[in-house]
Protein backbone atom coordinates (compact mmCIF):
# COMPACT_ATOMS: atom_id res chain seq x y z
CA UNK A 1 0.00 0.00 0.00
CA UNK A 2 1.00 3.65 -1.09
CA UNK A 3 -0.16 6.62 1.26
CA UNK A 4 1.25 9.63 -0.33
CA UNK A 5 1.04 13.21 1.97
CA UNK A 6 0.34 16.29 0.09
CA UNK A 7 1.29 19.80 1.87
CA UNK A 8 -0.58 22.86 1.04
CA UNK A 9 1.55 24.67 3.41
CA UNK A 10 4.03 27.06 2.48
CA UNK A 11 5.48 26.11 5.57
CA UNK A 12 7.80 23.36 5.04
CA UNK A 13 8.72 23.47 8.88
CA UNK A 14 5.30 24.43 10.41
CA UNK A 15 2.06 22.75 12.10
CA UNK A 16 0.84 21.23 8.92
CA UNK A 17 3.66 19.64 7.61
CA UNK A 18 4.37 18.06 10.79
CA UNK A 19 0.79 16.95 11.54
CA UNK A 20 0.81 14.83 7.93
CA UNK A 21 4.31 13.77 8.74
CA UNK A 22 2.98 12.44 12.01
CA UNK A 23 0.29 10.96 10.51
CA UNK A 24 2.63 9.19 7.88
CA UNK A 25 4.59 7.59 10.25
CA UNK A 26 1.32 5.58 11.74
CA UNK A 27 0.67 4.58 8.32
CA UNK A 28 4.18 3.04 7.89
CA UNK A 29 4.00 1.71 11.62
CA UNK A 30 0.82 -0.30 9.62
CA UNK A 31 3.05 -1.29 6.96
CA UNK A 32 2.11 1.38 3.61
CA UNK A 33 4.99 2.94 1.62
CA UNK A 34 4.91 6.41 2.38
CA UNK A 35 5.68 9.69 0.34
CA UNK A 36 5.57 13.47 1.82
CA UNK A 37 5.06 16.05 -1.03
CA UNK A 38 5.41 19.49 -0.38
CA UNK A 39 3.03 21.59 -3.07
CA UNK A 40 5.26 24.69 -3.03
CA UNK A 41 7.82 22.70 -4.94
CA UNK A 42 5.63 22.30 -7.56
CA UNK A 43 4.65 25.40 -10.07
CA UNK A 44 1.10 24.61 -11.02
CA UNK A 45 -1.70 27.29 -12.32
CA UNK A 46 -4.94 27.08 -11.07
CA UNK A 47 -7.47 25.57 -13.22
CA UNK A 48 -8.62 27.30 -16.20
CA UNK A 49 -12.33 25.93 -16.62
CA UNK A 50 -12.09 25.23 -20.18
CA UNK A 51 -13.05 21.60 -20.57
CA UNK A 52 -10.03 20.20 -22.21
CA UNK A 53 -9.83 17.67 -19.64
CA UNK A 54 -12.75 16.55 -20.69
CA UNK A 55 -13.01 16.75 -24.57
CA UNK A 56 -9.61 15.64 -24.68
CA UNK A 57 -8.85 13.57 -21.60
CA UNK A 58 -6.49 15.17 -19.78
CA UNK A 59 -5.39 18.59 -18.51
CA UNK A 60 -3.90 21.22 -20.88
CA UNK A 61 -1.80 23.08 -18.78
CA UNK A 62 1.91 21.24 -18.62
CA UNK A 63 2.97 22.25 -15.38
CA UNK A 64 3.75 20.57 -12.02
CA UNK A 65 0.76 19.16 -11.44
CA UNK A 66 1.18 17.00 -14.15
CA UNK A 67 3.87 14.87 -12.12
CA UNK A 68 1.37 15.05 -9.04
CA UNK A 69 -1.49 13.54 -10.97
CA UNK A 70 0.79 10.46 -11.27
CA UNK A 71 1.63 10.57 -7.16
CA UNK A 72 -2.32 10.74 -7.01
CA UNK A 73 -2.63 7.77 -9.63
CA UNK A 74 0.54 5.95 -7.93
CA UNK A 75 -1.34 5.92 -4.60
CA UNK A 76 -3.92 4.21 -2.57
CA UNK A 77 -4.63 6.64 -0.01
CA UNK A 78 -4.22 10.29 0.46
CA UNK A 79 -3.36 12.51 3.12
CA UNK A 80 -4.19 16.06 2.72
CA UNK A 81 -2.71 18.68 5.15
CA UNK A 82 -3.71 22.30 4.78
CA UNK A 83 -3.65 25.16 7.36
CA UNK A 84 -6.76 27.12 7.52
CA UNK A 85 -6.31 30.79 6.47
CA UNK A 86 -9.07 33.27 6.29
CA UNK A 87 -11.40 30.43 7.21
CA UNK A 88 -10.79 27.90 4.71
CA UNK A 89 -8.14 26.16 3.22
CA UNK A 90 -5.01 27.34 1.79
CA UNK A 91 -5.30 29.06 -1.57
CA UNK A 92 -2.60 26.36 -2.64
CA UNK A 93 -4.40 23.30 -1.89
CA UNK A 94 -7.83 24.49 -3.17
CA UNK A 95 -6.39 25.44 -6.49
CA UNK A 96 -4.56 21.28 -5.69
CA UNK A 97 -8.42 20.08 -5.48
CA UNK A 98 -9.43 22.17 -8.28
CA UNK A 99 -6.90 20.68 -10.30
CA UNK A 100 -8.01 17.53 -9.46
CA UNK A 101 -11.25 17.79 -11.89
CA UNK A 102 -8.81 16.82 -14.73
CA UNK A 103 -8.94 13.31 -13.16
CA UNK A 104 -12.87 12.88 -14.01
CA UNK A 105 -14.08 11.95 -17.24
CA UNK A 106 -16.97 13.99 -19.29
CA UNK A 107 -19.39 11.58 -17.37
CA UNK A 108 -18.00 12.62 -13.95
CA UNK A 109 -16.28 9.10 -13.66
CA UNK A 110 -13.05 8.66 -11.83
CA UNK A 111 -9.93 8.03 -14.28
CA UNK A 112 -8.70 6.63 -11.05
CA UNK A 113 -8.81 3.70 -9.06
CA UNK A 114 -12.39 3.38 -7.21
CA UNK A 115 -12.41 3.43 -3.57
CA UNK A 116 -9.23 5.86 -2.57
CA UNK A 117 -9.17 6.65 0.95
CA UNK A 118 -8.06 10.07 2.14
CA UNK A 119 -7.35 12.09 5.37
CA UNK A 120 -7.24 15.25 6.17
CA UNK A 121 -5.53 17.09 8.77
CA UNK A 122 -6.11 20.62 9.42
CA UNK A 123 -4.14 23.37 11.34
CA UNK A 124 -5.22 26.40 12.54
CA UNK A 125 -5.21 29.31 14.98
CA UNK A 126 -8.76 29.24 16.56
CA UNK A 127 -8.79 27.22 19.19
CA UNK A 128 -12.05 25.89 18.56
CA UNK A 129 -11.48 22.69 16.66
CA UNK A 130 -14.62 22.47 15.06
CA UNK A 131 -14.73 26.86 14.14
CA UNK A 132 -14.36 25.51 10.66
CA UNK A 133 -16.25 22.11 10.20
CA UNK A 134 -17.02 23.54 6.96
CA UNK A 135 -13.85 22.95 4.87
CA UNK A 136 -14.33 19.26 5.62
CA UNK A 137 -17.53 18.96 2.76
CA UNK A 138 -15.04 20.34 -0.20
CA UNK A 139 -12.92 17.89 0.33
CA UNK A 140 -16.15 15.15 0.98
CA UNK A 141 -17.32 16.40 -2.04
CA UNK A 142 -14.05 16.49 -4.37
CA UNK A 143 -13.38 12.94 -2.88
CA UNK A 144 -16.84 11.70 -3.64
CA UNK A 145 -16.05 11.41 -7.57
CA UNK A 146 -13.31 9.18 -6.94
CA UNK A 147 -15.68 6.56 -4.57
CA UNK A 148 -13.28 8.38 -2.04
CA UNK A 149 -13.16 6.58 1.45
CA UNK A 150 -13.03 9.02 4.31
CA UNK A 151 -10.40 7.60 6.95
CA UNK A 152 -10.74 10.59 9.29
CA UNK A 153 -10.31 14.13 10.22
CA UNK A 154 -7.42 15.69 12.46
CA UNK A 155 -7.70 19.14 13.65
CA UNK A 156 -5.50 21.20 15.34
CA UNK A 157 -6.19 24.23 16.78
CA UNK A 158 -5.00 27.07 19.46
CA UNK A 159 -1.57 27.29 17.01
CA UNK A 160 0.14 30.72 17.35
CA UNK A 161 3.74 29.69 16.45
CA UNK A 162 5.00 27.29 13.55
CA UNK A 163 5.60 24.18 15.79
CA UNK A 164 2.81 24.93 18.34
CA UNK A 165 1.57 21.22 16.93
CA UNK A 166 4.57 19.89 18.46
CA UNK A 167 3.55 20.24 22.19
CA UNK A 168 -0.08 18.62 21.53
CA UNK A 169 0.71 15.26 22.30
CA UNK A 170 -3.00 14.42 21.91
CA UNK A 171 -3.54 15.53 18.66
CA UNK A 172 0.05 13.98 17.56
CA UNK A 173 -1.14 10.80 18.62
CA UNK A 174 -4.64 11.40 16.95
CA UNK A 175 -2.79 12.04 13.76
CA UNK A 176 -0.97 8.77 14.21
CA UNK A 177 -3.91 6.42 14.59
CA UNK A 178 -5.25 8.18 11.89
CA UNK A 179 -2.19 7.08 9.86
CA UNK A 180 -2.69 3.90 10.65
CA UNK A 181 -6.60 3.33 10.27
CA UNK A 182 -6.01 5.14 6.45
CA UNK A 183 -3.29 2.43 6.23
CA UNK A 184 -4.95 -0.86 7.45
CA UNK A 185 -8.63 0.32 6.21
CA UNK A 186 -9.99 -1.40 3.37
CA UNK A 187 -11.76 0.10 0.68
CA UNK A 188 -15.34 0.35 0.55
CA UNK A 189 -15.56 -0.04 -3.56
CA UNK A 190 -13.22 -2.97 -5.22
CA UNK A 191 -10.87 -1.17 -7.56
């Protein structure tokens, strides 16, 4: 099993990254191959709207996201990690799930495996955990396309500093069972 991490953090060093690095290492503690992918390495537009991807199969643009739909396609479980600015997710990982559409066919079927399963973890400076529930449905509803199988949610919040996350050893350890549910859980759909 593959559980790739995806980063939508400019942060390479901060609450996020650490969180989906955390919850990484339960999924290799439950034997996947993992991957950690930073999306500020990778120059990618945000999506254009213009249908290529579905007259003509595939995205348009050639930019960096073309190497990350292949880390999507090469694994069997996601994790994605995004702070939450201005009440949602990072610009960076919504224009990541927007991207994403190119991975859909004309008939809204998946060009990917059925039955993914994803996590997402979530940083963030309110303290109140569930302050912003709401970013939870786009990724429900980006995921649902793909048969997506939810494995869980990790919040953190009350984070002031960039490794804040680091003295929560509650939500580390959340993050870690997380890991290793998303790794041992079996898909609902047979790919």
């Amino acid at each position: 099993m593959k559980v790739t991490g995806f980063v939508g953090s400019p942060r390479k060093n901060g609450n996020t990254a650490a969180l989906v690095f955390k919850t990484l290492e339960g999924a290799e503690k439950a034997g996947a191959e993992t991957e950690l992918i930073y999306l500020c390495d990778y120059d990618f537009k945000d999506c254009q709207g213009c249908m290529n991807c579905k007259v003509n199969d595939s995205c348009r643009l050639e930019d960096g996201m073309q190497e990350l739909y292949g880390k999507i396609r090469d694994s069997d479980a996601i994790v994605f990690g995004t702070p939450v600015y201005f009440s949602h997710m990072s610009g960076l990982m919504k224009s990541f799930i927007d991207r994403m559409y190119a991975l859909i066919d004309k008939e809204y079927n998946s060009r990917i495996d059925a039955g993914m399963k994803y996590a997402v973890v979530m940083t963030q400076g309110n303290p109140d955990r569930a302050a912003f529930k709401d970013i939870t449905k786009t990724f429900d509803f980006a995921m649902h396309f793909f048969k997506g199988v939810n494995s869980g949610w990790v919040v953190a919040g009350g984070l002031a500093k960039p490794k804040d996350v680091l003295e929560h050893e509650d939500i580390l350890d959340e993050a870690f069972e997380t890991g290793i549910k998303l790794a041992g859980q079996r898909a609902l759909y047979e790919k």
